[in-house]
PDB file of N, CA and C in Angstrom:
ATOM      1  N   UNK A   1     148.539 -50.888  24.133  1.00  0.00           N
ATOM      2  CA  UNK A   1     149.930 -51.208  24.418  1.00  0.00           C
ATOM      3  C   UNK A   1     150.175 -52.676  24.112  1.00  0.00           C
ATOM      4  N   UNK A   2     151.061 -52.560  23.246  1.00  0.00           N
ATOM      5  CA  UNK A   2     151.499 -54.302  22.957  1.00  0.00           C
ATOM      6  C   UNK A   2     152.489 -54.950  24.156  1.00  0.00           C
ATOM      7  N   UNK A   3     152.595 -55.910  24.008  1.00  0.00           N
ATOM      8  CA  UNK A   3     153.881 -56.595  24.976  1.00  0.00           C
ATOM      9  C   UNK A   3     154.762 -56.449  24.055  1.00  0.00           C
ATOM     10  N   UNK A   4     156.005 -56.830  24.676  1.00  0.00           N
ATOM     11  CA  UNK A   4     157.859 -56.852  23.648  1.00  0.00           C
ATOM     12  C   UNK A   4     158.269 -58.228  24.158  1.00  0.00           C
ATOM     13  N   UNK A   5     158.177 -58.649  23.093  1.00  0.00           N
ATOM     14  CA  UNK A   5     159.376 -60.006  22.864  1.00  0.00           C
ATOM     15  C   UNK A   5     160.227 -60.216  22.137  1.00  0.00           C
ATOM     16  N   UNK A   6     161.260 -60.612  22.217  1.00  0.00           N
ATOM     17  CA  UNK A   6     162.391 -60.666  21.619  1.00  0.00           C
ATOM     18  C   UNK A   6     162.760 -62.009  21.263  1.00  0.00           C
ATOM     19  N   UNK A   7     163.111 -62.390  19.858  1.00  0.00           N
ATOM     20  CA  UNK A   7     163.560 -64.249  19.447  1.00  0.00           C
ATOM     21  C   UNK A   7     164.945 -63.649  19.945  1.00  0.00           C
ATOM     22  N   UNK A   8     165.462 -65.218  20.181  1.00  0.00           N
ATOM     23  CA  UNK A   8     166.944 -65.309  20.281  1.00  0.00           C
ATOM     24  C   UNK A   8     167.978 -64.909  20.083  1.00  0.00           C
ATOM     25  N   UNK A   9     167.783 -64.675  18.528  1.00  0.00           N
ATOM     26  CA  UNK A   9     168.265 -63.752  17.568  1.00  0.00           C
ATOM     27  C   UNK A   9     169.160 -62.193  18.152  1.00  0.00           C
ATOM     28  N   UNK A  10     167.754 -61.625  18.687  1.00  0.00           N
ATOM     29  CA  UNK A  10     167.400 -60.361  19.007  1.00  0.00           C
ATOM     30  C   UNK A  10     168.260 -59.998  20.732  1.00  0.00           C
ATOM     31  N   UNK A  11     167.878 -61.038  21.205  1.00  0.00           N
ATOM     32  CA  UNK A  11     168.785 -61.301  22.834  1.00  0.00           C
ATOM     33  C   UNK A  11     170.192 -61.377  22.220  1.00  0.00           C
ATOM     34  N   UNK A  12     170.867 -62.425  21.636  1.00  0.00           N
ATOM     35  CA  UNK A  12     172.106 -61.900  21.131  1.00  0.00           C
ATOM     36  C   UNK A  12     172.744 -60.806  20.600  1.00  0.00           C
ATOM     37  N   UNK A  13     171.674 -60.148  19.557  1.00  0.00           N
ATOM     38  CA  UNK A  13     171.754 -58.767  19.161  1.00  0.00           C
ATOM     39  C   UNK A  13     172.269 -58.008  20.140  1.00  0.00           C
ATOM     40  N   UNK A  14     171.672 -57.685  20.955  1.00  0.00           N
ATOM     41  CA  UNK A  14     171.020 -57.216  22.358  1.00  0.00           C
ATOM     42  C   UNK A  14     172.681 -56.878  22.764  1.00  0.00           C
ATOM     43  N   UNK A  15     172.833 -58.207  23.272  1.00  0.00           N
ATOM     44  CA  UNK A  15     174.589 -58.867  24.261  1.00  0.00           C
ATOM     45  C   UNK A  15     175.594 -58.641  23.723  1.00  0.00           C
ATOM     46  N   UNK A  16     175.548 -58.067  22.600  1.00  0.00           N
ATOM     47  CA  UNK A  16     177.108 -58.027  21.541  1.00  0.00           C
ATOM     48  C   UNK A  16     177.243 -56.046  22.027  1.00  0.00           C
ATOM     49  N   UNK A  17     176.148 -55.683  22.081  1.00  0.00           N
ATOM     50  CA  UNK A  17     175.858 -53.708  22.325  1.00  0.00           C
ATOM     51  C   UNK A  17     177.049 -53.520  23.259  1.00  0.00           C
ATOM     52  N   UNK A  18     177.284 -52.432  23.091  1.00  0.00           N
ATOM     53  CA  UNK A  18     177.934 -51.705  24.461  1.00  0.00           C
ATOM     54  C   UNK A  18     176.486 -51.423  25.158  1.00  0.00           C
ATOM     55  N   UNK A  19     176.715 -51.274  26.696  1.00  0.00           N
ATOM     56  CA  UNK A  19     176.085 -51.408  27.485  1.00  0.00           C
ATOM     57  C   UNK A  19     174.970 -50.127  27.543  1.00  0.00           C
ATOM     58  N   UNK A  20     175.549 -48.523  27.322  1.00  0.00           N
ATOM     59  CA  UNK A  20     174.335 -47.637  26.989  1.00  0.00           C
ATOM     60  C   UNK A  20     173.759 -47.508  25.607  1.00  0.00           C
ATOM     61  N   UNK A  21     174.325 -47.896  24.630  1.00  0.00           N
ATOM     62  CA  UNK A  21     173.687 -48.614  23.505  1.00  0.00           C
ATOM     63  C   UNK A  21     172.765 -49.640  23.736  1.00  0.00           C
ATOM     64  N   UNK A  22     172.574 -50.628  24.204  1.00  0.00           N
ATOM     65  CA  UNK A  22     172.079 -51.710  24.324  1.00  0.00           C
ATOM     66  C   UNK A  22     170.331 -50.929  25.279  1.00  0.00           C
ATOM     67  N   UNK A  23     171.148 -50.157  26.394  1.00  0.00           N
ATOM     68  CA  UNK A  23     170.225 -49.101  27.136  1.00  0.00           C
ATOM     69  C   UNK A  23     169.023 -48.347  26.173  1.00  0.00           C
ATOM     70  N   UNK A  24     169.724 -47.617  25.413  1.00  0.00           N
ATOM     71  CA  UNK A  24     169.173 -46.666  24.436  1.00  0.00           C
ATOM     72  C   UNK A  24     168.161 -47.613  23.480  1.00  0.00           C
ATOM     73  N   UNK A  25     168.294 -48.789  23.100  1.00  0.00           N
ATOM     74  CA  UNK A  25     167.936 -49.672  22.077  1.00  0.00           C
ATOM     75  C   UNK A  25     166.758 -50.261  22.639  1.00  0.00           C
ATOM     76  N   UNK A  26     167.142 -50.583  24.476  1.00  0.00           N
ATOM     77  CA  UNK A  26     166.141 -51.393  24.838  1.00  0.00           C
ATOM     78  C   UNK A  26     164.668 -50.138  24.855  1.00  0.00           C
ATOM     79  N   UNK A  27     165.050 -49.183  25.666  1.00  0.00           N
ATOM     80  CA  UNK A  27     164.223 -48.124  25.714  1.00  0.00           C
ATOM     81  C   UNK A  27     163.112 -47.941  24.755  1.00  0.00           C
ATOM     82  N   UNK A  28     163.861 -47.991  23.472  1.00  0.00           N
ATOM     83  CA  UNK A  28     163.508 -47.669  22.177  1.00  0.00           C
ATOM     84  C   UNK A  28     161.845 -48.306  21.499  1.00  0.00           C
ATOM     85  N   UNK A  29     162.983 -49.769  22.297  1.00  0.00           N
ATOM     86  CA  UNK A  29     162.080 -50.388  22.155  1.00  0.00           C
ATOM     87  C   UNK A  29     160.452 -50.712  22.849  1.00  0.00           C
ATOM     88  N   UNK A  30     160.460 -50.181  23.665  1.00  0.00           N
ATOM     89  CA  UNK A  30     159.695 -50.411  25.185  1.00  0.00           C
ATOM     90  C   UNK A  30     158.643 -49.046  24.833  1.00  0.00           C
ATOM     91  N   UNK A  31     159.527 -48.276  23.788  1.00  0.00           N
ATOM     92  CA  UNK A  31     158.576 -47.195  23.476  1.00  0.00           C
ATOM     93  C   UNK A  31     157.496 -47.709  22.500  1.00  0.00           C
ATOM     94  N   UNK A  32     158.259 -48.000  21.932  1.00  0.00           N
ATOM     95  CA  UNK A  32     157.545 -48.880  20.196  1.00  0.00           C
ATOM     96  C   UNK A  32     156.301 -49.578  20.723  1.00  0.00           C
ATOM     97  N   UNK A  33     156.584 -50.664  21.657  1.00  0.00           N
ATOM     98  CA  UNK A  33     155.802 -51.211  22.007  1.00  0.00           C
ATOM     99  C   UNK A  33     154.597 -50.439  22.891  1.00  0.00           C
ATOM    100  N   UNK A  34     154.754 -49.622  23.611  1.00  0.00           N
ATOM    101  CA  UNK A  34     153.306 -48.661  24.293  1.00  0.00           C
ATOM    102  C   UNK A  34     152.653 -47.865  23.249  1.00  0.00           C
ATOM    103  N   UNK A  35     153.428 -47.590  22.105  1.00  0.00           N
ATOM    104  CA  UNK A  35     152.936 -46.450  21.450  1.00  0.00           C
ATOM    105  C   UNK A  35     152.526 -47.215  19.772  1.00  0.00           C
ATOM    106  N   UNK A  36     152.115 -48.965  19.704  1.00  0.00           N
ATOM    107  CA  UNK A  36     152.203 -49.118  18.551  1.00  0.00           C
ATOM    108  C   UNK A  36     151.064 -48.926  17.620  1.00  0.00           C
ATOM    109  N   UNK A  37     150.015 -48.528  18.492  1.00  0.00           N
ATOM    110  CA  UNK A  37     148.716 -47.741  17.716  1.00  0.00           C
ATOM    111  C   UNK A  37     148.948 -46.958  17.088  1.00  0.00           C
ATOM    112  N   UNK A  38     149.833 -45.955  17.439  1.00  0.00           N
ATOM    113  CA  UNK A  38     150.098 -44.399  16.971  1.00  0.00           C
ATOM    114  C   UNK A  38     151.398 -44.786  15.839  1.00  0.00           C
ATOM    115  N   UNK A  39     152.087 -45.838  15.622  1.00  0.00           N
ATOM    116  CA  UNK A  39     153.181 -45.714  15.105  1.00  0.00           C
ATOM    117  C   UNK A  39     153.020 -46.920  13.595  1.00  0.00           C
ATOM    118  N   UNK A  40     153.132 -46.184  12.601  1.00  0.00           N
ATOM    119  CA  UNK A  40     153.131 -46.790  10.888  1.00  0.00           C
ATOM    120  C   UNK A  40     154.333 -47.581  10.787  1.00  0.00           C
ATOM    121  N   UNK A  41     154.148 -48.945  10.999  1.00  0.00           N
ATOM    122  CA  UNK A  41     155.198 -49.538  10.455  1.00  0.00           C
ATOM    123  C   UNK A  41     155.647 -49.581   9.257  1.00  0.00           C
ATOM    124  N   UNK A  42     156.590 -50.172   9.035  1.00  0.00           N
ATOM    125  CA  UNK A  42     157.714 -49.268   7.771  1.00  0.00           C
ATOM    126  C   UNK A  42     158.285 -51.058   6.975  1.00  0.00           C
ATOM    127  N   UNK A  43     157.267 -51.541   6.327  1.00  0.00           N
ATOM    128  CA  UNK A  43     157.526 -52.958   6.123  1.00  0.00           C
ATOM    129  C   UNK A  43     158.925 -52.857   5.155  1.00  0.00           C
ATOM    130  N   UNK A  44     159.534 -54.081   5.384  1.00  0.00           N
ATOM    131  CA  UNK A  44     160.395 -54.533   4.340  1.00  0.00           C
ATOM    132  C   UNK A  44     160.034 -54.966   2.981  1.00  0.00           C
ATOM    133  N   UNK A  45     161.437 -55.092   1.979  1.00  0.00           N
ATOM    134  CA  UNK A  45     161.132 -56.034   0.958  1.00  0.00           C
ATOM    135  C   UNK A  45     161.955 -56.813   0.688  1.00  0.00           C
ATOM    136  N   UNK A  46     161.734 -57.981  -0.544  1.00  0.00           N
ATOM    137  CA  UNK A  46     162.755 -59.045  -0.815  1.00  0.00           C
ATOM    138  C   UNK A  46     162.762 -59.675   0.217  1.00  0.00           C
ATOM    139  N   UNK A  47     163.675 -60.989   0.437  1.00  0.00           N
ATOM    140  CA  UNK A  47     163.783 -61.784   1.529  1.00  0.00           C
ATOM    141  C   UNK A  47     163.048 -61.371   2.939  1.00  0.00           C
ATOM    142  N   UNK A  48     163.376 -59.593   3.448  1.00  0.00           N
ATOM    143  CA  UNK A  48     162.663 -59.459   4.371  1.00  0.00           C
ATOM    144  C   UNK A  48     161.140 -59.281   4.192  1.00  0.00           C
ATOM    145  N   UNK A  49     160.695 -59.677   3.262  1.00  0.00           N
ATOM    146  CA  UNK A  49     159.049 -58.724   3.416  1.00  0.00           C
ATOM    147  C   UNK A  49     158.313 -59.279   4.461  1.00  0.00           C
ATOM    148  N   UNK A  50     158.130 -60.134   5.305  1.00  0.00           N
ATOM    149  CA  UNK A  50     157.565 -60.138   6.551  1.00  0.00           C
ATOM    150  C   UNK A  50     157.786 -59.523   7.773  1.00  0.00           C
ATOM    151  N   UNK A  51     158.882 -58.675   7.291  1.00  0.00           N
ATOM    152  CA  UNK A  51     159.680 -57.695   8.472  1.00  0.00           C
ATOM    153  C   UNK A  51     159.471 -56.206   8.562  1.00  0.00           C
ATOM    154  N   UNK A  52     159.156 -55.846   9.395  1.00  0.00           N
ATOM    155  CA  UNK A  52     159.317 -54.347   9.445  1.00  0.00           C
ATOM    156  C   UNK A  52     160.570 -53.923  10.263  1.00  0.00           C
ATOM    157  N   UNK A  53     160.536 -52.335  10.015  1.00  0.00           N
ATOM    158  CA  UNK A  53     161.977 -51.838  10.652  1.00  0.00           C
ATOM    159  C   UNK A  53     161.494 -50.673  11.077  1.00  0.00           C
ATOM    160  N   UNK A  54     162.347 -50.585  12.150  1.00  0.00           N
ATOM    161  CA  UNK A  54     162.361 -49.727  13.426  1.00  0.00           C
ATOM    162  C   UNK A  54     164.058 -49.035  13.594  1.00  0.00           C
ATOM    163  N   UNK A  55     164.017 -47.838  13.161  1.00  0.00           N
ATOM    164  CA  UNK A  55     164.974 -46.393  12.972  1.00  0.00           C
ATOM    165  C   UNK A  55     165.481 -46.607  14.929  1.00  0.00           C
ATOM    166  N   UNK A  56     166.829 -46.608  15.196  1.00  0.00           N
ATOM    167  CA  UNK A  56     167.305 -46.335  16.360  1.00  0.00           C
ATOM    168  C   UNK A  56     168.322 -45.882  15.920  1.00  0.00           C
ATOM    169  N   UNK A  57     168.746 -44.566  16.045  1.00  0.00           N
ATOM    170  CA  UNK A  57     170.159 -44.061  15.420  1.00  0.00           C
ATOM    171  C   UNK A  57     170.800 -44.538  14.006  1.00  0.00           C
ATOM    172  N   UNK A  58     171.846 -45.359  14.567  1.00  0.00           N
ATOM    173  CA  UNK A  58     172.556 -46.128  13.830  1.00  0.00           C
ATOM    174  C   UNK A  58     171.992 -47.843  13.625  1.00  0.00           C
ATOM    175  N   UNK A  59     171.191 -47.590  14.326  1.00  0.00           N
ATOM    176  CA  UNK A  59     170.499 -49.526  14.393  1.00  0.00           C
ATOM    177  C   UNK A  59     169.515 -49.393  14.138  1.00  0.00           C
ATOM    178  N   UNK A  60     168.990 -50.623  13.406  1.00  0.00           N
ATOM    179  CA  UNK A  60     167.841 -50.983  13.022  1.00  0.00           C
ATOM    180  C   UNK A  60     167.376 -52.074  13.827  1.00  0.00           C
ATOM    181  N   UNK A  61     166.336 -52.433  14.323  1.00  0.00           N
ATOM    182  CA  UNK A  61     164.892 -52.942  15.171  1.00  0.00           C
ATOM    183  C   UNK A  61     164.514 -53.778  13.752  1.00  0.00           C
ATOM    184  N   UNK A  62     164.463 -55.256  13.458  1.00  0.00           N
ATOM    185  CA  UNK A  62     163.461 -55.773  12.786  1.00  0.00           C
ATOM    186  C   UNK A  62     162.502 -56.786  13.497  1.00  0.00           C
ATOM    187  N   UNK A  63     161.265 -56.083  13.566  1.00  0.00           N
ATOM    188  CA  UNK A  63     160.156 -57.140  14.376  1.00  0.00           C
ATOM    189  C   UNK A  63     159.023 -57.314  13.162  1.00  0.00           C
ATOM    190  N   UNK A  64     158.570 -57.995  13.652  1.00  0.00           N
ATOM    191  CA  UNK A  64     157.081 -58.360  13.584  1.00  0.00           C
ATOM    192  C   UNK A  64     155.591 -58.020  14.175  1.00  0.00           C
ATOM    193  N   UNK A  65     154.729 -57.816  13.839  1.00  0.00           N
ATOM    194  CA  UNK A  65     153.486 -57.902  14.726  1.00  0.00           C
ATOM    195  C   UNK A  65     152.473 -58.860  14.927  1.00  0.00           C
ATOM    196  N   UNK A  66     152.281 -59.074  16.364  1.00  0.00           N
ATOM    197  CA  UNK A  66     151.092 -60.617  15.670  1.00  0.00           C
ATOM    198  C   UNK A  66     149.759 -59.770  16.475  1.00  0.00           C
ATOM    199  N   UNK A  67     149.251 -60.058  15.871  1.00  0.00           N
ATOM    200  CA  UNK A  67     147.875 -58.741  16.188  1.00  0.00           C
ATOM    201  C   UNK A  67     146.822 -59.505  16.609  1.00  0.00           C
ATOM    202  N   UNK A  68     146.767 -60.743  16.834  1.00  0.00           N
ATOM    203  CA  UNK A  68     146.169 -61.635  18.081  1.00  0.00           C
ATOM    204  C   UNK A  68     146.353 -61.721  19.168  1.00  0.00           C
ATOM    205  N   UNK A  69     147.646 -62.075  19.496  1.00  0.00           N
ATOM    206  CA  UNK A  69     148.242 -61.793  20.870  1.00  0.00           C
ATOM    207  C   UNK A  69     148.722 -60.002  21.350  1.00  0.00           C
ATOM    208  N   UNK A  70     148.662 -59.016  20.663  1.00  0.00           N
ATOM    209  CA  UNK A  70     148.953 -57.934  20.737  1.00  0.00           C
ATOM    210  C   UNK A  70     150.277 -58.141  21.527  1.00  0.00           C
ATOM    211  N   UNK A  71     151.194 -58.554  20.720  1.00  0.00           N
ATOM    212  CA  UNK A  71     153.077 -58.759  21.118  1.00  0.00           C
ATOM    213  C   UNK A  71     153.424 -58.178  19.899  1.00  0.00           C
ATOM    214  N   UNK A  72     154.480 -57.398  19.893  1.00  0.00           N
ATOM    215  CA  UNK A  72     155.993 -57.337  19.464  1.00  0.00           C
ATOM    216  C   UNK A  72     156.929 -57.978  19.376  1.00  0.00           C
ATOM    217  N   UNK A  73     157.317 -58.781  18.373  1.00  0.00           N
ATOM    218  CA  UNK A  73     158.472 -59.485  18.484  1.00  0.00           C
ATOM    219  C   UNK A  73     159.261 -59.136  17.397  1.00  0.00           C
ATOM    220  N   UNK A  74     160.441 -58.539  18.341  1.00  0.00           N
ATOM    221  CA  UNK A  74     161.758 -58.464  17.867  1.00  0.00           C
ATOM    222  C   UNK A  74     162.294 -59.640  17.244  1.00  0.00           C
ATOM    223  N   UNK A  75     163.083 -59.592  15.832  1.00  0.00           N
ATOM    224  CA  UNK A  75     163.804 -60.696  15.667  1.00  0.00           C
ATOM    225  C   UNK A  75     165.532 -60.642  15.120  1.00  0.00           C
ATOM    226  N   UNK A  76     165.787 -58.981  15.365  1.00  0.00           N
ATOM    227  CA  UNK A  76     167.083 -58.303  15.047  1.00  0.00           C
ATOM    228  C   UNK A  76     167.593 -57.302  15.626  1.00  0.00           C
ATOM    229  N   UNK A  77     168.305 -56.766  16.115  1.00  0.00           N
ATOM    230  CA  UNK A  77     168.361 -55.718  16.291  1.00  0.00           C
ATOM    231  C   UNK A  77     170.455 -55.112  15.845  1.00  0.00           C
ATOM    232  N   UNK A  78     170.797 -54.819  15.014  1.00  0.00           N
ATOM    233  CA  UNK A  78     171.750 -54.661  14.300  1.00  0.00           C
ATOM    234  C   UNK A  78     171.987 -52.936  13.867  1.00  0.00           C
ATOM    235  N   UNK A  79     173.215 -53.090  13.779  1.00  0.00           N
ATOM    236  CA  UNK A  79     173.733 -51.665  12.927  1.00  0.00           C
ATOM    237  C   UNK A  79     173.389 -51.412  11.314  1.00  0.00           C
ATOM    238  N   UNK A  80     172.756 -50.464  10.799  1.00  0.00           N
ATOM    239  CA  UNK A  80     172.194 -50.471   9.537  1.00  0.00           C
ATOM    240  C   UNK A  80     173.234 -50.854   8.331  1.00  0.00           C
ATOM    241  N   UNK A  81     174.488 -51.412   8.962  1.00  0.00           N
ATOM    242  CA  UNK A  81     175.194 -51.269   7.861  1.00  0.00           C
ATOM    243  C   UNK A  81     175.411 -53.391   7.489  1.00  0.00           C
ATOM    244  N   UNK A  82     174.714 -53.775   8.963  1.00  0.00           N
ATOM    245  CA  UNK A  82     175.138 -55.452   8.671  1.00  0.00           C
ATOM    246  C   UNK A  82     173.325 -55.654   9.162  1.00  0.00           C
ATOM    247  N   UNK A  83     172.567 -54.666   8.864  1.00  0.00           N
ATOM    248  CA  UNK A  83     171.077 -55.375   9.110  1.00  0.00           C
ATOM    249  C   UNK A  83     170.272 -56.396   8.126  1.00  0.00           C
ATOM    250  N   UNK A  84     170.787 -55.985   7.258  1.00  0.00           N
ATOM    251  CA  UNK A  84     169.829 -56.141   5.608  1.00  0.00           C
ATOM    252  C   UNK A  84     170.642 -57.546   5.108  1.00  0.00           C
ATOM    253  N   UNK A  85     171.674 -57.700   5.646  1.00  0.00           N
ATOM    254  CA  UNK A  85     172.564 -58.881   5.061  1.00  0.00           C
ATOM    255  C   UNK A  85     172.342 -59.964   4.811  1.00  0.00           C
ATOM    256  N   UNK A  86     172.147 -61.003   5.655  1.00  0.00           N
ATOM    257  CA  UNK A  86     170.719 -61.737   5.715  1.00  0.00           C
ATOM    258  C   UNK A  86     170.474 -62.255   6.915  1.00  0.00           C
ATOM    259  N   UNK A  87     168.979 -63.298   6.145  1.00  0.00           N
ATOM    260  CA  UNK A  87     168.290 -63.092   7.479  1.00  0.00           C
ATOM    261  C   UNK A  87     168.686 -64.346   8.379  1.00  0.00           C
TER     262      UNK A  87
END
């Protein structure tokens, strides 16, 4: 089980949600993070290629992994249609 952290970024992300959106997202996330042995991250490319992405409905999750500290860090969390825009 990794820890979940979230950059700044990602807390704003977060605060803009409607409130069971934001619910559903955090969840999502909290899953990602217990289950990230079992789960193939899905890397980016172009500008993002240090990013992976994480499928929530209509939103996309872009974190990172640092596999020293076994954390998750979130650094987006956006609607797939303003995720990719930049970073």
């Amino acid at each position: 089980m990794a820890r979940l952290k979230f950059a700044s970024t990602a807390e704003a992300d977060l605060a803009r949600l409607d409130k069971p959106i934001a619910k559903l997202v955090y969840r999502r996330l909290v899953w990602l993070a217990e289950n990230l042995d079992s789960v193939s991250p899905i890397p980016l490319k172009g500008e993002f290629k240090d990013l992976n992405k994480f499928r929530i409905g209509d939103y996309r999750a872009l974190y990172v992994i640092d596999p020293s500290r076994q954390t998750l860090i979130v650094h987006f969390v956006r609607h797939r249609r303003e995720a990719y825009k930049d970073k």
